[in-house]
Protein backbone atom coordinates (compact mmCIF):
# COMPACT_ATOMS: atom_id res chain seq x y z
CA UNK A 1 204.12 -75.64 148.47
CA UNK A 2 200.64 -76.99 148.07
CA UNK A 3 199.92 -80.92 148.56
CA UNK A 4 197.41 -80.50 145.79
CA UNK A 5 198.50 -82.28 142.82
CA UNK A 6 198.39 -80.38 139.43
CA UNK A 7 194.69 -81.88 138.13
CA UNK A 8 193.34 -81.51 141.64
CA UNK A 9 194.73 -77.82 141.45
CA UNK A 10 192.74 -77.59 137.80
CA UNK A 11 189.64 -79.73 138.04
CA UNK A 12 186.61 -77.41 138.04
CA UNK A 13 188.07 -74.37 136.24
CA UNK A 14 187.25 -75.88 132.82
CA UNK A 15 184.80 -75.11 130.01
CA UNK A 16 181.04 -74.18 131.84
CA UNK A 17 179.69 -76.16 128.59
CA UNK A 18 177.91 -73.22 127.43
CA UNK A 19 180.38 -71.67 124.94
CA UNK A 20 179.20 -73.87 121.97
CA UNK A 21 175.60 -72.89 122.27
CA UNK A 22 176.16 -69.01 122.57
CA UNK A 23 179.09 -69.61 119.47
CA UNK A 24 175.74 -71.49 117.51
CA UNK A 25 173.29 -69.47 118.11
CA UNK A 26 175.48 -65.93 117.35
CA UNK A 27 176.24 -67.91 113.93
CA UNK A 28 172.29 -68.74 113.49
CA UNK A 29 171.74 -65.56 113.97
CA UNK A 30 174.53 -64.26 111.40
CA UNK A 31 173.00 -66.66 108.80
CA UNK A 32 169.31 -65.31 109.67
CA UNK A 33 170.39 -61.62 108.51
CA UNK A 34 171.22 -62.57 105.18
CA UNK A 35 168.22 -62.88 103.34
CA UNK A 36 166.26 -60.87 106.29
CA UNK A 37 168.37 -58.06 105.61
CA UNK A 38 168.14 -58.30 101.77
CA UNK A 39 164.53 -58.99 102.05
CA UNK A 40 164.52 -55.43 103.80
CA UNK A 41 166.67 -53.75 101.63
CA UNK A 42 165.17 -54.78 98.20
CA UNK A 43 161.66 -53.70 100.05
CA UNK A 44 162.73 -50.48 101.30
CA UNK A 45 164.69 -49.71 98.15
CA UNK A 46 161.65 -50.74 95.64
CA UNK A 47 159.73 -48.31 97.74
CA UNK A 48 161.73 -45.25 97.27
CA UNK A 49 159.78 -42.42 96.45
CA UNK A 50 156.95 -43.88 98.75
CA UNK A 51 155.06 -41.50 101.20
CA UNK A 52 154.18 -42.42 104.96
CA UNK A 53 151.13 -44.12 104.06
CA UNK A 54 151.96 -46.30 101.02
CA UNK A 55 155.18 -47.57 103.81
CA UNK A 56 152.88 -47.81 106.48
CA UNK A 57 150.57 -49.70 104.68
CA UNK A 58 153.19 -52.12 102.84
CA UNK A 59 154.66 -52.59 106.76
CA UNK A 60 150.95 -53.52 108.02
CA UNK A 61 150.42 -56.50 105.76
CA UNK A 62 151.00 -59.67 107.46
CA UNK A 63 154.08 -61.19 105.11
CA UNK A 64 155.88 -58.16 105.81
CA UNK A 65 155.50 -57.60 109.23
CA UNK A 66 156.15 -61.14 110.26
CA UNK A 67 159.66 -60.58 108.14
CA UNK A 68 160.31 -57.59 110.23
CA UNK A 69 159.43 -58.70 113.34
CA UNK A 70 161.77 -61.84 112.57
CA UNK A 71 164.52 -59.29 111.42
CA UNK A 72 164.49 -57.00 114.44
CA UNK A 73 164.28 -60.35 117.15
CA UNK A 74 167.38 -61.51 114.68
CA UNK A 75 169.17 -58.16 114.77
CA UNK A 76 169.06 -57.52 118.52
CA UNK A 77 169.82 -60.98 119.74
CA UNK A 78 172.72 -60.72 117.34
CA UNK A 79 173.84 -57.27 118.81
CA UNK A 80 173.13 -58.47 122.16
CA UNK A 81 175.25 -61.79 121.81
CA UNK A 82 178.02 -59.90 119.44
CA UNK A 83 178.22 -57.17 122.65
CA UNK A 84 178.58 -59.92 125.33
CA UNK A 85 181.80 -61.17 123.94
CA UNK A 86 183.39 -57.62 123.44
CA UNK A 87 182.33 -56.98 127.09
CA UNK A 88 183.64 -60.45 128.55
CA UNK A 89 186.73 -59.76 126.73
CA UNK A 90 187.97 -56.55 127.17
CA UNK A 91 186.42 -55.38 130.33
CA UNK A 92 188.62 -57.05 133.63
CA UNK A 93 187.21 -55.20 136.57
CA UNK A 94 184.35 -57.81 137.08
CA UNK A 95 182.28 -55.06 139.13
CA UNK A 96 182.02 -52.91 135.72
CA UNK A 97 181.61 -55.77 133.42
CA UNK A 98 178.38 -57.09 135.32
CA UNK A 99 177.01 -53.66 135.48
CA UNK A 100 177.72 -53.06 131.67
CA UNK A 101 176.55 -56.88 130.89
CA UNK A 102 172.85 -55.78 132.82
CA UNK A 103 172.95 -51.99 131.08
CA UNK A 104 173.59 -53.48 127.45
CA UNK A 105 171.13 -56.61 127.27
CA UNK A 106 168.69 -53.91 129.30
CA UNK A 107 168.92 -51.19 126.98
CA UNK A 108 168.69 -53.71 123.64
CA UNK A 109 165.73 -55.35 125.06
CA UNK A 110 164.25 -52.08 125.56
CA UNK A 111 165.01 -51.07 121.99
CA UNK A 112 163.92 -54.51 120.33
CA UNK A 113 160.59 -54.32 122.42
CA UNK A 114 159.75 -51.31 121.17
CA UNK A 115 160.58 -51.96 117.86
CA UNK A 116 158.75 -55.27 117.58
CA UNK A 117 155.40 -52.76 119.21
CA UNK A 118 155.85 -50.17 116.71
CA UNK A 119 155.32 -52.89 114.07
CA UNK A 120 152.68 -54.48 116.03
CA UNK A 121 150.78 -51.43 116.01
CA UNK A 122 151.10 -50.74 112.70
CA UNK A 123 149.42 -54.18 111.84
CA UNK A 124 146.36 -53.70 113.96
CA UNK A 125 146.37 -50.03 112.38
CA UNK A 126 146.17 -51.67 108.65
């Protein structure tokens, strides 16, 4: 029997505060794709039949590379975010889901860096 009453057994184990900003900004994110990810699509698609150079060079101009450097911070914080709940909620050994937490956000950091350089590179190159 504890002499704790039932809010003193509670109080402290509620909401960190922090749920509604990771819940806002995975939905900013969402909304972000849209028209990045048409943008992209209508591009890439109107450029079909397009060597190396003629994308390179359509990729180097400044309206375009801004567009996909916006969709590639959008797409990764997305994945990273959309992977952080999966992990939180189906991983329970809290040893594993810390060291897959760090490998994830690592790994799409990595990825997103080097995409964001690749088109950063390509601008200077244009």
């Amino acid at each position: 029997m504890s002499l704790k009453s039932p809010l003193g057994t509670v109080r402290g184990l509620g909401s960190a505060k922090e749920g509604v900003q990771h819940w806002w900004a995975q939905r900013v994110t969402a909304i972000a794709l849209i028209p990045l990810g048409l943008w992209f699509v209508i591009s890439v698609i109107a450029m079909a039949g397009a060597g190396h150079d003629d994308m390179a060079a359509w990729l180097s101009s400044p309206f375009s590379a801004g567009l996909a450097v916006l969709l590639i911070v959008a797409t990764f914080w997305h994945a990273m975010l959309g992977v952080q709940v999966a992990i939180e909620d189906y991983v329970h050994n809290e040893a594993m889901k810390i060291g897959l937490l760090l490998a994830i956000k690592g790994l799409l950091v990595l990825l997103g860096t080097a995409c964001v350089l690749s088109v950063i590179v390509l601008l200077l190159q244009g």
